[in-house]
Protein backbone atom coordinates (compact mmCIF):
# COMPACT_ATOMS: atom_id res chain seq x y z
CA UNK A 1 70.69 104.14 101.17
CA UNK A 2 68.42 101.66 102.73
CA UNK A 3 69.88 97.58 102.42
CA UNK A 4 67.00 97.01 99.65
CA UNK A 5 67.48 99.96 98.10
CA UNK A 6 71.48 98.96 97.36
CA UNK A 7 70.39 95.16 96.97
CA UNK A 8 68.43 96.46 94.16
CA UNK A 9 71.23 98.81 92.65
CA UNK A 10 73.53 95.96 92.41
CA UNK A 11 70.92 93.57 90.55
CA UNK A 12 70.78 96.84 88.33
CA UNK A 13 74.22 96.69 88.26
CA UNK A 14 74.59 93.08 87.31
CA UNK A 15 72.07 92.80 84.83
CA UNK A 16 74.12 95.84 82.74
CA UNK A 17 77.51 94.11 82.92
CA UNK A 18 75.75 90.99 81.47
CA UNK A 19 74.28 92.87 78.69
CA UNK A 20 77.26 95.17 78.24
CA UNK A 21 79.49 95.00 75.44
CA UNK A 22 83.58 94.52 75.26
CA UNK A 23 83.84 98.74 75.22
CA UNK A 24 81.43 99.24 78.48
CA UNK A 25 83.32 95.91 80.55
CA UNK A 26 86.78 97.39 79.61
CA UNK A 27 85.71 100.93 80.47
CA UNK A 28 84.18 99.55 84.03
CA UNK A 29 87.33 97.02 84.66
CA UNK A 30 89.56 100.23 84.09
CA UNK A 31 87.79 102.18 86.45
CA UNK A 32 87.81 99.29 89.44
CA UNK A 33 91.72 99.14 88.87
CA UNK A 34 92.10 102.67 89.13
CA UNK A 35 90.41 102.63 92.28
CA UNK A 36 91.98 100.14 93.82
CA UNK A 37 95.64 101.87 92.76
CA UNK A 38 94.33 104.49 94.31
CA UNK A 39 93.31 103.29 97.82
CA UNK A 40 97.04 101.57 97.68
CA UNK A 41 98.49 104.61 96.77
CA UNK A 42 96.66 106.32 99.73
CA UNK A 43 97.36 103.77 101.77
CA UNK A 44 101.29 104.42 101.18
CA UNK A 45 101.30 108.03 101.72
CA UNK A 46 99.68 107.43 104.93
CA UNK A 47 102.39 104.99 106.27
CA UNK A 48 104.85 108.07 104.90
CA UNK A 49 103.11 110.19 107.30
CA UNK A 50 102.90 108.37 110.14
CA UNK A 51 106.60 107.09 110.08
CA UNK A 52 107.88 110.33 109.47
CA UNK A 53 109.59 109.76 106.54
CA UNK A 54 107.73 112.81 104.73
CA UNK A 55 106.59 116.26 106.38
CA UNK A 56 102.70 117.22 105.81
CA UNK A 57 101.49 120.04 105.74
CA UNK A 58 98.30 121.90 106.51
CA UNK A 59 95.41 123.17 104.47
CA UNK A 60 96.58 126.97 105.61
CA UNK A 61 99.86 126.40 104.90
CA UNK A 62 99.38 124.78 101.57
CA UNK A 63 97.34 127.76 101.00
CA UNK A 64 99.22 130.43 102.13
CA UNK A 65 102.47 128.87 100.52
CA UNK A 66 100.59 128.47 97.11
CA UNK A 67 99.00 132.34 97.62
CA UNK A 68 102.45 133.45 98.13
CA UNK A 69 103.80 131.68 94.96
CA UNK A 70 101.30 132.93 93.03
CA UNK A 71 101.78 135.98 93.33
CA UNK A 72 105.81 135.91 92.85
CA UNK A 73 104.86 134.88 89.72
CA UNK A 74 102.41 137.59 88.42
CA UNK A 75 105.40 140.40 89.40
């Protein structure tokens, strides 16, 4: 997306909120807290990671361990 292009977006943007009524500004206010929980949130389990304090694992062994599980459970 092109600087003018997103320039434009966010005058899009604006002129919504302004016109938007107590519903649509609660919905979009819940949805800018959420993100921003998330990045913190992500931003925590990273610093778990790095410091060792939890164990990651792989996509293959997430899969693998999940396959496995499954299939306990269907015998």
């Amino acid at each position: 997306m092109s600087g003018a292009e997103l320039k434009e977006m966010r005058k899009e943007v604006k002129t919504y909120i302004d016109h938007a009524d107590e519903r649509v500004i609660k919905m979009v206010y819940a949805m800018l807290e959420a993100d921003s929980g998330f990045e913190s949130e992500m931003d925590r389990r990273v610093k778990e990671l790095e410091n060792g304090s939890v164990k990651g694992y792989t996509l293959d062994v997430s899969e693998t361990r999940a396959r496995t599980a499954y299939n306990a459970s269907k015998k």
